[in-house]
PDB file of N, CA and C in Angstrom:
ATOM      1  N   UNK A   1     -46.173 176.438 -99.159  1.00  0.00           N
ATOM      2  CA  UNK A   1     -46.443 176.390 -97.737  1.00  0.00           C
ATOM      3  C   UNK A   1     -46.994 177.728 -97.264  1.00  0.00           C
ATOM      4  N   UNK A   2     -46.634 178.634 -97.493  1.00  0.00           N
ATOM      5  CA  UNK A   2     -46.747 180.385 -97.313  1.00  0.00           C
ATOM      6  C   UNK A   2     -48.708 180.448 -97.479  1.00  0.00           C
ATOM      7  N   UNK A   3     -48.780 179.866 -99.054  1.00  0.00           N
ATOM      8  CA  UNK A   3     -49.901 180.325 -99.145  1.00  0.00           C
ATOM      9  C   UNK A   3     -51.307 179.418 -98.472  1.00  0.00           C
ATOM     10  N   UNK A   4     -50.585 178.663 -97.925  1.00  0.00           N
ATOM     11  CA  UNK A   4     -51.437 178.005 -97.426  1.00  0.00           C
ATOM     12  C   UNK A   4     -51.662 177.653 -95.502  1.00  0.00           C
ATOM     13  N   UNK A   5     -50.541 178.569 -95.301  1.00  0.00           N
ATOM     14  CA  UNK A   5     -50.277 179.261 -93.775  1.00  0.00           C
ATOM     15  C   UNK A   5     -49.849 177.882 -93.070  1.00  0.00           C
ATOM     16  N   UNK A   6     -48.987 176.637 -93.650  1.00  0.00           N
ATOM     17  CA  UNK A   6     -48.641 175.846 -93.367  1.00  0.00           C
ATOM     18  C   UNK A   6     -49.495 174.394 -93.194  1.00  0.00           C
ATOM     19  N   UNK A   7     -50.638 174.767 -94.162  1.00  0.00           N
ATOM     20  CA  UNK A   7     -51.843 173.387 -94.155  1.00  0.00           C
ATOM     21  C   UNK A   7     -52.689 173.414 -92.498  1.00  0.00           C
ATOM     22  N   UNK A   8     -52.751 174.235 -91.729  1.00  0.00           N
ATOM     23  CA  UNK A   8     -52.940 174.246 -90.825  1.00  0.00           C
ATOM     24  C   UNK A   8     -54.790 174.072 -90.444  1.00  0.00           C
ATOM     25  N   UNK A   9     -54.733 174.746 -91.733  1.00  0.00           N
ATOM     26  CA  UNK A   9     -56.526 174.308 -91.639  1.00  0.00           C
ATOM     27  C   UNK A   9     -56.944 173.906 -92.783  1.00  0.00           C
ATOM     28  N   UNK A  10     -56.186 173.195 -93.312  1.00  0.00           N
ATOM     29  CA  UNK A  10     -56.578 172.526 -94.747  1.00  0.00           C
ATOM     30  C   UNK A  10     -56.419 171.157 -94.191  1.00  0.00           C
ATOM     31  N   UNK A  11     -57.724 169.856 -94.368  1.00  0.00           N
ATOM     32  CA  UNK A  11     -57.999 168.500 -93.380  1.00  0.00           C
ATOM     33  C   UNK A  11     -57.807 167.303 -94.413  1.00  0.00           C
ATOM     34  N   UNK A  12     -58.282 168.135 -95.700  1.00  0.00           N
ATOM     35  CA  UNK A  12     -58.624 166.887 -96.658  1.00  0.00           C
ATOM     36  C   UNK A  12     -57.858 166.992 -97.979  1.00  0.00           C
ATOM     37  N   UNK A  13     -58.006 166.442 -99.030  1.00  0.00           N
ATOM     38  CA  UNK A  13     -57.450 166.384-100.105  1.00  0.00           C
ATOM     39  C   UNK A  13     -58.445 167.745-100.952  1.00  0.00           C
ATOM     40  N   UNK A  14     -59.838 167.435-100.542  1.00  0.00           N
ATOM     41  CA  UNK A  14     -61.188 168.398-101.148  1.00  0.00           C
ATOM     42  C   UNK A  14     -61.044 169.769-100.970  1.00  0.00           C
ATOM     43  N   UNK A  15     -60.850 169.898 -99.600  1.00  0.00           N
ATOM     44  CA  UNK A  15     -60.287 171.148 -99.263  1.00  0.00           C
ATOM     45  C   UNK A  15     -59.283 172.060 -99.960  1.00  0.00           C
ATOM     46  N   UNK A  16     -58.197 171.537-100.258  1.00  0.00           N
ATOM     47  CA  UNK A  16     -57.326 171.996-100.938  1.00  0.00           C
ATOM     48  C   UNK A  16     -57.442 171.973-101.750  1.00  0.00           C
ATOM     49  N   UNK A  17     -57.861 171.622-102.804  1.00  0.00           N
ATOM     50  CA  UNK A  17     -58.696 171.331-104.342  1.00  0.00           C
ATOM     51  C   UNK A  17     -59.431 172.980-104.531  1.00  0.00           C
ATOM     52  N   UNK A  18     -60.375 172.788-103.279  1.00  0.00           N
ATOM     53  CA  UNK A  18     -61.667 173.770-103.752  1.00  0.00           C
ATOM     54  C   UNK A  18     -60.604 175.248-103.154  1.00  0.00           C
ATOM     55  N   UNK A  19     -59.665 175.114-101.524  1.00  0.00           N
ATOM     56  CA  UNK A  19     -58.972 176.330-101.855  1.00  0.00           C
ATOM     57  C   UNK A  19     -58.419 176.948-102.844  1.00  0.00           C
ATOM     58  N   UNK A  20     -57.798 175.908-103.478  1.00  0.00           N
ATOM     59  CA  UNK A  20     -56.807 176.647-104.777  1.00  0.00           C
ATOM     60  C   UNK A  20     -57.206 176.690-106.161  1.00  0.00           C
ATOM     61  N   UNK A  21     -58.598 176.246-106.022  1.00  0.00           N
ATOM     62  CA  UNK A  21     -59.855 176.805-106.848  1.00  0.00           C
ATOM     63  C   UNK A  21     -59.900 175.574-108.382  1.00  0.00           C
ATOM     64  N   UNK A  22     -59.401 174.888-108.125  1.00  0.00           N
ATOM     65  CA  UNK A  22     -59.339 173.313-108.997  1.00  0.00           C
ATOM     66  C   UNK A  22     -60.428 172.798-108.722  1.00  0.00           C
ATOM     67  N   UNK A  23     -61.445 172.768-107.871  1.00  0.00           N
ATOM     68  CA  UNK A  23     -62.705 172.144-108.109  1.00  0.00           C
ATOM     69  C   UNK A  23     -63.713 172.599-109.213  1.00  0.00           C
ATOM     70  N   UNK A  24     -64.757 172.015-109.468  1.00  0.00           N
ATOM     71  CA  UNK A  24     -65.477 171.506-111.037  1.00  0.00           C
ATOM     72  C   UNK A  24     -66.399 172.412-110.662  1.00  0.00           C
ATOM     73  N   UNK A  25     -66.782 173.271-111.809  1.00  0.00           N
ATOM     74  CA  UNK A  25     -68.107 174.162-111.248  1.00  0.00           C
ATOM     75  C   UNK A  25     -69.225 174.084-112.802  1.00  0.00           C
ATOM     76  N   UNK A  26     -69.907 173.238-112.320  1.00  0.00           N
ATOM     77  CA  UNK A  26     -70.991 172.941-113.917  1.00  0.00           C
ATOM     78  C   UNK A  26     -71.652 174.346-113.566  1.00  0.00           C
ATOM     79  N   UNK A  27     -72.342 174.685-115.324  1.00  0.00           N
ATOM     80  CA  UNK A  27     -73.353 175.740-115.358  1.00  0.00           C
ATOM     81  C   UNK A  27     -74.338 174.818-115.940  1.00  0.00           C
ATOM     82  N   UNK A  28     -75.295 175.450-115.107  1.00  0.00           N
ATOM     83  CA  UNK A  28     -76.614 174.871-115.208  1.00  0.00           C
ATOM     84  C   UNK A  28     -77.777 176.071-115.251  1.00  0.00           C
ATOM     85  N   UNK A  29     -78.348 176.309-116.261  1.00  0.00           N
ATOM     86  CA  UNK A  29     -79.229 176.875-115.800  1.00  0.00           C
ATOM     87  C   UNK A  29     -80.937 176.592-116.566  1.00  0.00           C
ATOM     88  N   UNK A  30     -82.301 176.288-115.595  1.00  0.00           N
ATOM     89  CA  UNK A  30     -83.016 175.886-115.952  1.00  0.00           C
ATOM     90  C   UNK A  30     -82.673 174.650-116.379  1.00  0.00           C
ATOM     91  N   UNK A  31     -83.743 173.925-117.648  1.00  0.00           N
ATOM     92  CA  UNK A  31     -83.512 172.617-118.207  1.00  0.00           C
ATOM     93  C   UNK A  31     -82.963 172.892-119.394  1.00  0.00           C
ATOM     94  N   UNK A  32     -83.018 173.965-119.997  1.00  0.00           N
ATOM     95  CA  UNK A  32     -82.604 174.271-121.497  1.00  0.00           C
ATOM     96  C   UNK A  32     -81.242 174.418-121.775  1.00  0.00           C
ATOM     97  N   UNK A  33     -80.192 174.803-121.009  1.00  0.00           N
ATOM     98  CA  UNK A  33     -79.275 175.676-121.248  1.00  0.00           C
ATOM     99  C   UNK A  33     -78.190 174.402-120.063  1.00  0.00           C
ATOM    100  N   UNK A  34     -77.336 173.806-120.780  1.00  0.00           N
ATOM    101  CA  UNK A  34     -76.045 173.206-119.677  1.00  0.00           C
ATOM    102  C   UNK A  34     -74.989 173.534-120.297  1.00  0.00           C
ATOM    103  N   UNK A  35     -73.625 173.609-119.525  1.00  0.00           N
ATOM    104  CA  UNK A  35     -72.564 174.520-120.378  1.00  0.00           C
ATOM    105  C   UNK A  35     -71.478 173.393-119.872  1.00  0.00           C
ATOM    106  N   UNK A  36     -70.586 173.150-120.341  1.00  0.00           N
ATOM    107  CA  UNK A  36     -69.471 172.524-119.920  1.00  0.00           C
ATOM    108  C   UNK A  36     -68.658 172.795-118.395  1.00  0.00           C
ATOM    109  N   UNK A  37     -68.493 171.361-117.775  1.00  0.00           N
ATOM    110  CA  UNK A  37     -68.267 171.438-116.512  1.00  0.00           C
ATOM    111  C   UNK A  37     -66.761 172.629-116.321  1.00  0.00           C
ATOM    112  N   UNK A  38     -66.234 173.571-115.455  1.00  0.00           N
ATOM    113  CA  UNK A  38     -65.096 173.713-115.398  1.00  0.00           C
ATOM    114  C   UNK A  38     -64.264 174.124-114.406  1.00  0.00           C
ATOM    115  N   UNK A  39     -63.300 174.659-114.300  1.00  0.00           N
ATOM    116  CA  UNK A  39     -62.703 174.405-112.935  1.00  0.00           C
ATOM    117  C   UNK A  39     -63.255 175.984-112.198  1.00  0.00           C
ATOM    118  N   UNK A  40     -63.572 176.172-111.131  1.00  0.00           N
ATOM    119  CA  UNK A  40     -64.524 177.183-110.735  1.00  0.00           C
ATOM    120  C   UNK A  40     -63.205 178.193-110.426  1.00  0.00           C
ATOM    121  N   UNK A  41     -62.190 178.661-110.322  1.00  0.00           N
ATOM    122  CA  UNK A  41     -60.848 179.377-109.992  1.00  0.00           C
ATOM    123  C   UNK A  41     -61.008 181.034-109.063  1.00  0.00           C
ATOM    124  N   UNK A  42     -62.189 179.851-108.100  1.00  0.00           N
ATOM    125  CA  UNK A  42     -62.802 181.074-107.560  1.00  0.00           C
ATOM    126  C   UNK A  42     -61.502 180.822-105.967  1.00  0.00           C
ATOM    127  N   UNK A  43     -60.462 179.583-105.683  1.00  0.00           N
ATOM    128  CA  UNK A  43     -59.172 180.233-104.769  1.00  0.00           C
ATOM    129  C   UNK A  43     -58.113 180.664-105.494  1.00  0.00           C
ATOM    130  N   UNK A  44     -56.921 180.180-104.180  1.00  0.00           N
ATOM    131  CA  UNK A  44     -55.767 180.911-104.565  1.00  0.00           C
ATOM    132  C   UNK A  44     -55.188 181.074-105.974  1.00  0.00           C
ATOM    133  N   UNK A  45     -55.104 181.798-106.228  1.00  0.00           N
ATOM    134  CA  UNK A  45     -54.681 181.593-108.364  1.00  0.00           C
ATOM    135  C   UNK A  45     -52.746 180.895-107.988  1.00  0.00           C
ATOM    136  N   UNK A  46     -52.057 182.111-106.643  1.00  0.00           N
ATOM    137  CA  UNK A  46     -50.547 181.446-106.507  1.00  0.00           C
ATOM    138  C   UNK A  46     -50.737 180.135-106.399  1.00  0.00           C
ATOM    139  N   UNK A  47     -51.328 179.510-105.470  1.00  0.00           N
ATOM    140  CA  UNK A  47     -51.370 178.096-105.478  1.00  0.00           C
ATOM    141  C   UNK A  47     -52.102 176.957-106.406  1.00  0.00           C
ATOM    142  N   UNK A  48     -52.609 177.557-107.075  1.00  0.00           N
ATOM    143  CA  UNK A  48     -53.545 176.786-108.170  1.00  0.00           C
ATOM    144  C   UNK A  48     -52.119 176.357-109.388  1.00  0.00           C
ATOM    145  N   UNK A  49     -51.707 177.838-109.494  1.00  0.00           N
ATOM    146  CA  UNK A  49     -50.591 177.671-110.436  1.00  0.00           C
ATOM    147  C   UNK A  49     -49.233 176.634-110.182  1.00  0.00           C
ATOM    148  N   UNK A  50     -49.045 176.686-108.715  1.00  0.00           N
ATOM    149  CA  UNK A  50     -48.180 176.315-107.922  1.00  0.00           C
ATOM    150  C   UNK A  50     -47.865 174.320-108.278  1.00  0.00           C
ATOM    151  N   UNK A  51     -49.508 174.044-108.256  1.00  0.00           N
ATOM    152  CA  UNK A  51     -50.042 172.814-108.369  1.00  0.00           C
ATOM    153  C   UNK A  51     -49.993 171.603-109.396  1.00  0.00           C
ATOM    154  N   UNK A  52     -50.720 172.949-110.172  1.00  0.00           N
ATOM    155  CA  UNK A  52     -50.913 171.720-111.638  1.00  0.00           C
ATOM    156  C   UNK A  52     -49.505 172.060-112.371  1.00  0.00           C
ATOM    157  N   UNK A  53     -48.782 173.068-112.851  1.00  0.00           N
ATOM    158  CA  UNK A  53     -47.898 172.536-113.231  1.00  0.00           C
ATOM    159  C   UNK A  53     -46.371 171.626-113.244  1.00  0.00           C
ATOM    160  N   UNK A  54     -45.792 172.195-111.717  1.00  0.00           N
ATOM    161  CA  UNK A  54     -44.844 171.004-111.396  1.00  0.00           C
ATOM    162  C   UNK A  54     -45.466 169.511-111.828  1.00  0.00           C
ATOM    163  N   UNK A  55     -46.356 169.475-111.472  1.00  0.00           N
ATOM    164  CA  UNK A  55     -46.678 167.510-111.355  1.00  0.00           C
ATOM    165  C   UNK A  55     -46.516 166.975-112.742  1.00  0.00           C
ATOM    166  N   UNK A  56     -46.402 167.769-113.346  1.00  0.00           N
ATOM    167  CA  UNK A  56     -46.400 167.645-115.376  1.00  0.00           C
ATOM    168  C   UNK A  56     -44.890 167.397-115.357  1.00  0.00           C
ATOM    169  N   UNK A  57     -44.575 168.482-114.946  1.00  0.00           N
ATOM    170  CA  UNK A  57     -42.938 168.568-115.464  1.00  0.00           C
ATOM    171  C   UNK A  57     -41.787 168.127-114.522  1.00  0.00           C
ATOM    172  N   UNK A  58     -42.405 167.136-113.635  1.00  0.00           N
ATOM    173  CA  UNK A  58     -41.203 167.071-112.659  1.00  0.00           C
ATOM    174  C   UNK A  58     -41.526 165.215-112.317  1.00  0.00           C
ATOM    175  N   UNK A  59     -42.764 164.618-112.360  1.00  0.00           N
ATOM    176  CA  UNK A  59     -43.239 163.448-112.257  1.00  0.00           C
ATOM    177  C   UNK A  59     -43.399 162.596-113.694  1.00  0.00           C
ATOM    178  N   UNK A  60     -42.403 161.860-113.528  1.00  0.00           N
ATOM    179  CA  UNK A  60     -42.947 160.676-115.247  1.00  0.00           C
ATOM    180  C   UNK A  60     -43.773 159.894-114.692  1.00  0.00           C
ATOM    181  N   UNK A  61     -44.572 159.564-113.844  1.00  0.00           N
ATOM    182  CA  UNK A  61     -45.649 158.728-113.557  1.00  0.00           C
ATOM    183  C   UNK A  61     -46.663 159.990-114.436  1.00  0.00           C
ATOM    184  N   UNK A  62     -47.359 160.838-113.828  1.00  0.00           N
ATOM    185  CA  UNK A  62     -47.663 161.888-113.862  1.00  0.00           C
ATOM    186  C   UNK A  62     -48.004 162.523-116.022  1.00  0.00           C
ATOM    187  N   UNK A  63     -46.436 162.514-116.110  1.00  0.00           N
ATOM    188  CA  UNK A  63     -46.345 163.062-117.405  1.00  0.00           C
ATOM    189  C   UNK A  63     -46.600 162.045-118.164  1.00  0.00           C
ATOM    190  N   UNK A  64     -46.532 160.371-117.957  1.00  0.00           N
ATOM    191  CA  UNK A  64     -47.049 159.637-118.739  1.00  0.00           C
ATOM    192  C   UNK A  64     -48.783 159.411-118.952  1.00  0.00           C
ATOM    193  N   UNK A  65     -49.197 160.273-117.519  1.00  0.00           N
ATOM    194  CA  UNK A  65     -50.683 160.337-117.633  1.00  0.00           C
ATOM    195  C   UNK A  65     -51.243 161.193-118.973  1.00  0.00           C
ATOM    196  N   UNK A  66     -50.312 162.676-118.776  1.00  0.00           N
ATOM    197  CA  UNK A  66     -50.515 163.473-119.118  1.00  0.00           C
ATOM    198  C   UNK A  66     -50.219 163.493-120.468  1.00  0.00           C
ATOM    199  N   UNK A  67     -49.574 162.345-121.284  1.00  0.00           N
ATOM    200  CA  UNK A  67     -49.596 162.471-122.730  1.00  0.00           C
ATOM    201  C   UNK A  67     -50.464 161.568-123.012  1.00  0.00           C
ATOM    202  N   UNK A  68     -50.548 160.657-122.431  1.00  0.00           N
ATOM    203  CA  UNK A  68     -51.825 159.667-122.550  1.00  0.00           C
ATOM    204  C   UNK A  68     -53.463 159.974-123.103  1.00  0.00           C
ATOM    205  N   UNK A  69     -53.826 160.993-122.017  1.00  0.00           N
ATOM    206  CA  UNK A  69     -55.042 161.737-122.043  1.00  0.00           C
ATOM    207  C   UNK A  69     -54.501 162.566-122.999  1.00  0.00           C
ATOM    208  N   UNK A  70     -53.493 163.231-123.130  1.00  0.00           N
ATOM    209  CA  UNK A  70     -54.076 164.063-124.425  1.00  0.00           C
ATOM    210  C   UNK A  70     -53.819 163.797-126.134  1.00  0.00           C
ATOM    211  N   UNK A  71     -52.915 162.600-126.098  1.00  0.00           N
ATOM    212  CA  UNK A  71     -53.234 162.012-127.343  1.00  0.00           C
ATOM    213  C   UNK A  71     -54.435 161.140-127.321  1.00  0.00           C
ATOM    214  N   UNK A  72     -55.309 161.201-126.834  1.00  0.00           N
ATOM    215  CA  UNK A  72     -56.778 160.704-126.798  1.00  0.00           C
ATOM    216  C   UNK A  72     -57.681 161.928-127.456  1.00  0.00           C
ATOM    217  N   UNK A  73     -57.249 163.264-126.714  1.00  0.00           N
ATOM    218  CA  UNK A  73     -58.310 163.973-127.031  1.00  0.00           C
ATOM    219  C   UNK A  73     -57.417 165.347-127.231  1.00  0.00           C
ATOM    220  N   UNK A  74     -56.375 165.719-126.881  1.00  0.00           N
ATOM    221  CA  UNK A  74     -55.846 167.032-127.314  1.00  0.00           C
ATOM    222  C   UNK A  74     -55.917 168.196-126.496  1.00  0.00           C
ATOM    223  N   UNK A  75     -56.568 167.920-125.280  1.00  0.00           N
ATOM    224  CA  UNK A  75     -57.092 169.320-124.483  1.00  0.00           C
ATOM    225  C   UNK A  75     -56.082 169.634-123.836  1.00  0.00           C
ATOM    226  N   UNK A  76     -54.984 170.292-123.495  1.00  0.00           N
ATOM    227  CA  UNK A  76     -54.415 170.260-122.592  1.00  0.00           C
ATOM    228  C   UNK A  76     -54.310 170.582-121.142  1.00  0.00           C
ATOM    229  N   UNK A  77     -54.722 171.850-121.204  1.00  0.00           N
ATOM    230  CA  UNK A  77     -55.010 172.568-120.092  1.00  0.00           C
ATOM    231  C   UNK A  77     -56.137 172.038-119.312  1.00  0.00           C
ATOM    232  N   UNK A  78     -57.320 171.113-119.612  1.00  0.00           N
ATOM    233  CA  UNK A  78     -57.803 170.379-119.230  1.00  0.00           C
ATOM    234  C   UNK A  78     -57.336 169.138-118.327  1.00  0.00           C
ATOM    235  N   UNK A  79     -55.960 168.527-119.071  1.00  0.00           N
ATOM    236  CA  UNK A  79     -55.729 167.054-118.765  1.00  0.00           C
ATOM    237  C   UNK A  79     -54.615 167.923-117.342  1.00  0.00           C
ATOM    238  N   UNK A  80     -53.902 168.780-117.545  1.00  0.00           N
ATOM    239  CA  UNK A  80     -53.199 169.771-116.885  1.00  0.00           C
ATOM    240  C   UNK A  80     -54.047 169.630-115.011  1.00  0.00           C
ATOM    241  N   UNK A  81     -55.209 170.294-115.469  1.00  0.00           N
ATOM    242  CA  UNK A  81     -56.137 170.542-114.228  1.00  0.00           C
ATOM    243  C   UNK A  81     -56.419 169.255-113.604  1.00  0.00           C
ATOM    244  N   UNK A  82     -56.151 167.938-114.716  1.00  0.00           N
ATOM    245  CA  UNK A  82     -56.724 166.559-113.904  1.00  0.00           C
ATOM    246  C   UNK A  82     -56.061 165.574-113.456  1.00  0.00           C
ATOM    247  N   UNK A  83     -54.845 166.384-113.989  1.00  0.00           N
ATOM    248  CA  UNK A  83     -53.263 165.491-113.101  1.00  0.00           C
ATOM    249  C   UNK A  83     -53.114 165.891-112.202  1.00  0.00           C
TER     250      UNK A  83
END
C-alpha cells in the first residue's frame, strides 16, 4: 500500500503492471536484429518484488499454474512474472 501511496492514482490493472515495471518490453531493432520479449523493470523494484512472489507461494490456484507452465518448459522466473 505504502508504495503505491494507497492506489490513489493507479485506475487500471495496466497501470500497475507497467508501475511496478512487469510490463513486456521487446527489442527491436531495424529488421535484422529481434531479441526476446522481457519484462522492462523500468518501476518500482519494492513492489515488483512485492507481487510476483506471494501469488506463487501463498495461492494453489496460482501455484498449480505455476508448475504447470513450468513443467512444459522449465523457465521459471519467467512463468513467476506471468502469474
Amino acid at each position: 500500500m505504502a508504495e503505491t501511496n494507497g492506489f490513489e492514482l493507479i485506475k487500471s490493472k495496466m497501470q500497475l503492471t507497467s508501475y511496478a515495471g512487469l510490463d513486456v518490453k521487446e527489442k527491436e531493432s531495424g529488421t535484422s536484429v529481434k531479441g526476446k520479449p522481457r519484462i522492462s523493470k523500468r518501476g518500482n523494484r519494492y513492489l515488483r518484488k512485492a507481487m510476483y512472489m506471494p501469488a506463487i507461494r501463498h495461492s494453489e490456484k496460482y501455484k498449480e499454474i505455476f508448475m504447470r507452465i513450468v513443467s512444459k518448459n522449465g523457465l521459471k522466473m519467467k512463468v513467476c512474472v506471468a502469474v
